[in-house]
N, C-alpha and C. Protein backbone atom coordinates (compact mmCIF):
# COMPACT_ATOMS: atom_id res chain seq x y z
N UNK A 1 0.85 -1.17 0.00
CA UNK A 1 0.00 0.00 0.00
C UNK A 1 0.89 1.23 0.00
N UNK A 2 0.59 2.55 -1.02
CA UNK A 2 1.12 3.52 -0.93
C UNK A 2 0.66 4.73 -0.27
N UNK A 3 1.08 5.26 0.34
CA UNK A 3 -0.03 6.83 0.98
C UNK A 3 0.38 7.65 -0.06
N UNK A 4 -0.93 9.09 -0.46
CA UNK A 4 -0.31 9.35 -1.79
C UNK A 4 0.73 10.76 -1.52
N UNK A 5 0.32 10.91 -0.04
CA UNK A 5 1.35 11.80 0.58
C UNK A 5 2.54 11.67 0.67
N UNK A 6 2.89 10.14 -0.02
CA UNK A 6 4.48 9.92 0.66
C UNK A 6 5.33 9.85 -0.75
N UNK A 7 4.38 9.75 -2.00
CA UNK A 7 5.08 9.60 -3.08
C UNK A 7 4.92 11.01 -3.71
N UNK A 8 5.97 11.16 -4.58
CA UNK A 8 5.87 12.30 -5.43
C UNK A 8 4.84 11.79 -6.91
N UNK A 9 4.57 13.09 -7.53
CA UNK A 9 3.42 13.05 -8.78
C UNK A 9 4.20 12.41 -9.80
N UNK A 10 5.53 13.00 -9.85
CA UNK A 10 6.29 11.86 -11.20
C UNK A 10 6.35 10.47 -11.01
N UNK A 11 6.47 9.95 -9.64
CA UNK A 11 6.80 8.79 -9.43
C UNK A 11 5.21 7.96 -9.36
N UNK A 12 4.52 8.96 -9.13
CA UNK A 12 2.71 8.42 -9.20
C UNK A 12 2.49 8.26 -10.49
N UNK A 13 3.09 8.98 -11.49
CA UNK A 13 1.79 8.25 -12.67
C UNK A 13 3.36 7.72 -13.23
N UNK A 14 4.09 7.55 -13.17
CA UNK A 14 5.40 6.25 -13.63
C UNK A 14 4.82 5.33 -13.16
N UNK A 15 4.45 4.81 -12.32
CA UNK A 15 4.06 3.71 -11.41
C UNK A 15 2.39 3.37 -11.86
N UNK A 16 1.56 4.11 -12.24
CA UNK A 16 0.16 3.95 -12.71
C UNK A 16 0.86 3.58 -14.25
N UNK A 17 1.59 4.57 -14.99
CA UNK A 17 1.76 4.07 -16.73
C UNK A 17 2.31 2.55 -16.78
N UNK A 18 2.87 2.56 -15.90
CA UNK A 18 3.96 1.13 -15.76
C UNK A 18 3.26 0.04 -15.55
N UNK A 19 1.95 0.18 -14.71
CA UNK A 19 1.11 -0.67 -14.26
C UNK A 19 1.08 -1.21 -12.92
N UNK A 20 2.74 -0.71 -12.37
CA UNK A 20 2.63 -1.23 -10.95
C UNK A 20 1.21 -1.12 -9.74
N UNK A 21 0.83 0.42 -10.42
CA UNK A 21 -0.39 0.60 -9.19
C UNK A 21 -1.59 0.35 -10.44
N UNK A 22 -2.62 0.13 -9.76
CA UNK A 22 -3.77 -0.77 -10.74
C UNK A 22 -5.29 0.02 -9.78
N UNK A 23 -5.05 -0.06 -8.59
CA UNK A 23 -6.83 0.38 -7.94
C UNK A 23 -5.85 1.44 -6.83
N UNK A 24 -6.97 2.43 -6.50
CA UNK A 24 -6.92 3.48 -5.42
C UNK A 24 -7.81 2.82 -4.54
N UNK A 25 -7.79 3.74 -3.29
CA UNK A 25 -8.59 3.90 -1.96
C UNK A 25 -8.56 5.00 -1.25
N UNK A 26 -9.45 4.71 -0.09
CA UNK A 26 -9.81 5.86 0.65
C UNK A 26 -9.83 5.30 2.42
N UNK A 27 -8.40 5.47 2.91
CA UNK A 27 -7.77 4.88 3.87
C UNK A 27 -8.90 4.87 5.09
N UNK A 28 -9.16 6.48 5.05
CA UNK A 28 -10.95 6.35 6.45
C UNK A 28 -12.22 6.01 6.04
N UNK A 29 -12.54 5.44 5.17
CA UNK A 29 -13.65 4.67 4.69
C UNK A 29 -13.37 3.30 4.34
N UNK A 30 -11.97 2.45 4.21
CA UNK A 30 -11.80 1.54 3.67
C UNK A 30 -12.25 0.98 2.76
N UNK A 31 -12.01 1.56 1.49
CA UNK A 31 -12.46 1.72 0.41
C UNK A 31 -11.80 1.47 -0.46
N UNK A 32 -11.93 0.28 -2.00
CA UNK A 32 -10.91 0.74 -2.60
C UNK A 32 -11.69 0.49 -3.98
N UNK A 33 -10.94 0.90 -5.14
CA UNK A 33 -11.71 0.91 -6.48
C UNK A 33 -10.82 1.10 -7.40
N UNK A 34 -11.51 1.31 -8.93
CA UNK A 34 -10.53 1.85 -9.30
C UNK A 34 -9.81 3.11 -10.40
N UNK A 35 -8.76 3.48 -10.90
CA UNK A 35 -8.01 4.78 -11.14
C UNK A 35 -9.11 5.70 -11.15
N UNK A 36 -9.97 5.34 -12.37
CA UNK A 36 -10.93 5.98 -13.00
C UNK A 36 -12.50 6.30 -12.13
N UNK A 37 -12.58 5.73 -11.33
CA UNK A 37 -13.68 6.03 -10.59
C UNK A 37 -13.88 7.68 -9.98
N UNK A 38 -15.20 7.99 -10.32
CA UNK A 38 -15.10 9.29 -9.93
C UNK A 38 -15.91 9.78 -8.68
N UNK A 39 -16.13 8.64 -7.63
CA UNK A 39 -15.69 8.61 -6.30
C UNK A 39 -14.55 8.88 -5.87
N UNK A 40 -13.77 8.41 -6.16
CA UNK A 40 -12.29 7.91 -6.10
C UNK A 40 -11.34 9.45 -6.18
N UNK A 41 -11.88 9.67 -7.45
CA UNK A 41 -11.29 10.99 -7.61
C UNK A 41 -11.62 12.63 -6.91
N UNK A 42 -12.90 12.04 -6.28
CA UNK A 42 -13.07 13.04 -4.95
C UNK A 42 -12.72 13.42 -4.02
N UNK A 43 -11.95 12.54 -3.32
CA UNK A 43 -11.63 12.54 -1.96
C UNK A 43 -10.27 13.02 -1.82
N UNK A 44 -10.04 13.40 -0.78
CA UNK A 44 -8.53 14.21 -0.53
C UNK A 44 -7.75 13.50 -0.58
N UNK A 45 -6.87 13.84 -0.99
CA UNK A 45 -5.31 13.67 -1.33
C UNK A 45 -4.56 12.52 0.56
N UNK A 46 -5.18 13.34 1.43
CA UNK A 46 -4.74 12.92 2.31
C UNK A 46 -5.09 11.72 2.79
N UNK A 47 -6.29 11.03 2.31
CA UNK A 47 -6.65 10.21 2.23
C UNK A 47 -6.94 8.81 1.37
N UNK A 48 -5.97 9.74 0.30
CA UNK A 48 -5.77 8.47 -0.20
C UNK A 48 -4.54 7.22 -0.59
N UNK A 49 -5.03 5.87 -0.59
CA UNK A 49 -4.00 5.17 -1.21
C UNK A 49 -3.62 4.67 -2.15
N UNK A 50 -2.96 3.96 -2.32
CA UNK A 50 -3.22 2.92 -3.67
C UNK A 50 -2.25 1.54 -3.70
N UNK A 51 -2.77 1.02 -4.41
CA UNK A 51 -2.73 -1.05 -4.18
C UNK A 51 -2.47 -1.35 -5.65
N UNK A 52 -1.36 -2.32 -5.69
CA UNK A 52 -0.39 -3.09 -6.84
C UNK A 52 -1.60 -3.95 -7.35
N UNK A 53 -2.54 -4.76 -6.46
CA UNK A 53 -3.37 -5.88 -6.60
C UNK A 53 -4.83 -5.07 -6.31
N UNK A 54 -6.04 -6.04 -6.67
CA UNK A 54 -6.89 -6.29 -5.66
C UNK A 54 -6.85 -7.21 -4.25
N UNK A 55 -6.32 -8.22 -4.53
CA UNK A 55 -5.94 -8.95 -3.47
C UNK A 55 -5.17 -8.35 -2.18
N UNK A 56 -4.02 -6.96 -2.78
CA UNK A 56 -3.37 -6.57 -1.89
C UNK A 56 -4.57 -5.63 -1.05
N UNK A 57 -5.66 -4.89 -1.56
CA UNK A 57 -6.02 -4.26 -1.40
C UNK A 57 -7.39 -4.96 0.21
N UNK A 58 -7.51 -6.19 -0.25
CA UNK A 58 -8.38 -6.86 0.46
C UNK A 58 -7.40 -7.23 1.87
N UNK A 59 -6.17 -7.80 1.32
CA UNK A 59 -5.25 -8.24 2.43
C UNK A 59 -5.24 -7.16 3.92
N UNK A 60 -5.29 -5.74 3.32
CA UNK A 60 -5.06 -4.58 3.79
C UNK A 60 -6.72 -4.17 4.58
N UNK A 61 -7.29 -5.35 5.17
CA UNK A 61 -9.29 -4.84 4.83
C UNK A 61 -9.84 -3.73 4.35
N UNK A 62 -9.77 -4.05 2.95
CA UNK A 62 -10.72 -2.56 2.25
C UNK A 62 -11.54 -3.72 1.54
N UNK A 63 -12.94 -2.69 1.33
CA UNK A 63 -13.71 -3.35 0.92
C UNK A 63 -13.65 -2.68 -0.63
N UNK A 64 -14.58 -3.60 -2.19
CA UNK A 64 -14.81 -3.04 -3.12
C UNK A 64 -15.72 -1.71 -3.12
N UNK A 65 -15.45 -0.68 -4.16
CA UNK A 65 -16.37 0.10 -4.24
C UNK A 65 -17.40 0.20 -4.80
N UNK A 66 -18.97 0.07 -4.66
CA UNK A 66 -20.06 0.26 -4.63
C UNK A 66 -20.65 0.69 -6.06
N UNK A 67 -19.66 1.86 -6.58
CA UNK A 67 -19.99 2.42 -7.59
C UNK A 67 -19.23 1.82 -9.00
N UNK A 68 -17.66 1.96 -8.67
CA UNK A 68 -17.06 1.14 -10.02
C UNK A 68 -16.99 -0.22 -10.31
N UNK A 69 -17.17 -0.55 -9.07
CA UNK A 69 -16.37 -2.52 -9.15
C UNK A 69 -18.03 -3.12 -8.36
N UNK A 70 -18.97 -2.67 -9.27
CA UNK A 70 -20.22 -3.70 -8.28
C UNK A 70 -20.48 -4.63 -8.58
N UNK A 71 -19.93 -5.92 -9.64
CA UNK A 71 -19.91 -6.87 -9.13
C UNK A 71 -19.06 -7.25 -7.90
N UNK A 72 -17.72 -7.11 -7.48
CA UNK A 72 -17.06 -7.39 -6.76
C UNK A 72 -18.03 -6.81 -5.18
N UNK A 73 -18.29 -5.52 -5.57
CA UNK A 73 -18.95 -5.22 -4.29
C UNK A 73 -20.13 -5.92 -3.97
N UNK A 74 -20.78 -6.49 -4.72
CA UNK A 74 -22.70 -7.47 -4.57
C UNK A 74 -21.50 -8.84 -3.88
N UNK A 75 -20.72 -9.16 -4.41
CA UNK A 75 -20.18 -10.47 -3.56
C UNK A 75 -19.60 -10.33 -2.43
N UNK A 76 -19.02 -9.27 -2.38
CA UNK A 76 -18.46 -8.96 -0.79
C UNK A 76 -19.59 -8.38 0.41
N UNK A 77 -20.52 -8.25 -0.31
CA UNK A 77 -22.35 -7.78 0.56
C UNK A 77 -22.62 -9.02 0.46
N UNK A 78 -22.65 -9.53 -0.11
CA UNK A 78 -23.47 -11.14 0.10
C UNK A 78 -22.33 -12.01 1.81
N UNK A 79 -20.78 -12.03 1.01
CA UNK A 79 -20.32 -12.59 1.98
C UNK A 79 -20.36 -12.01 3.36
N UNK A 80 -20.66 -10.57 3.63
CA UNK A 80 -21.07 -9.96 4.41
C UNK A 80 -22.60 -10.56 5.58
N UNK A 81 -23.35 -10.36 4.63
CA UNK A 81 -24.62 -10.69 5.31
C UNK A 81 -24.48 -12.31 5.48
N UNK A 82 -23.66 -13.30 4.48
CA UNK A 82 -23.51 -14.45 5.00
C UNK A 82 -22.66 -14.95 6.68
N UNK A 83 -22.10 -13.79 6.96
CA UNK A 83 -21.32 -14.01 8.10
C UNK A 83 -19.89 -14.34 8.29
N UNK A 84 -19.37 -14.00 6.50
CA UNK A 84 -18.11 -14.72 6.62
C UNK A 84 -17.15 -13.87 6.75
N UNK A 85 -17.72 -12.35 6.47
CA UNK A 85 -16.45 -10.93 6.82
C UNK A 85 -17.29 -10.90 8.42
């Protein structure tokens, strides 16, 4: 996980062109989604992160976002109400 406070802007979109970073988040909502989401692109700077994987992003407990990734998010509400998060 990156804070986006800790990286510089050249080294942020080298790392997005390159492919290393793939989905953002939103560290006090635990939230994550992705580049293009325009949730995503709302929220402050100070709050946000960003994740190599989805997997890394889950490892880290963030949940999918609601708006860009809703299939991922209807399965993580299901496993939710099933009892398994």
């Amino acid at each position: 996980m990156i804070q986006h406070n800790e990286i510089s802007s050249l080294e942020l979109k080298h790392k997005i062109r390159s492919g290393e970073i793939l989905f953002g988040g939103n560290k006090k909502l635990k939230i994550y989604g992705q580049l293009k989401c325009k949730s995503g692109k709302r929220m402050l700077q100070q709050n946000r992160v960003f994740f190599t994987s989805e997997e890394e992003a889950i490892e880290f407990g963030y949940r999918p976002c609601g708006n860009c990734m809703k299939t991922a998010y209807n399965s993580w509400q299901k496993k939710k109400l099933d009892g398994f998060i």
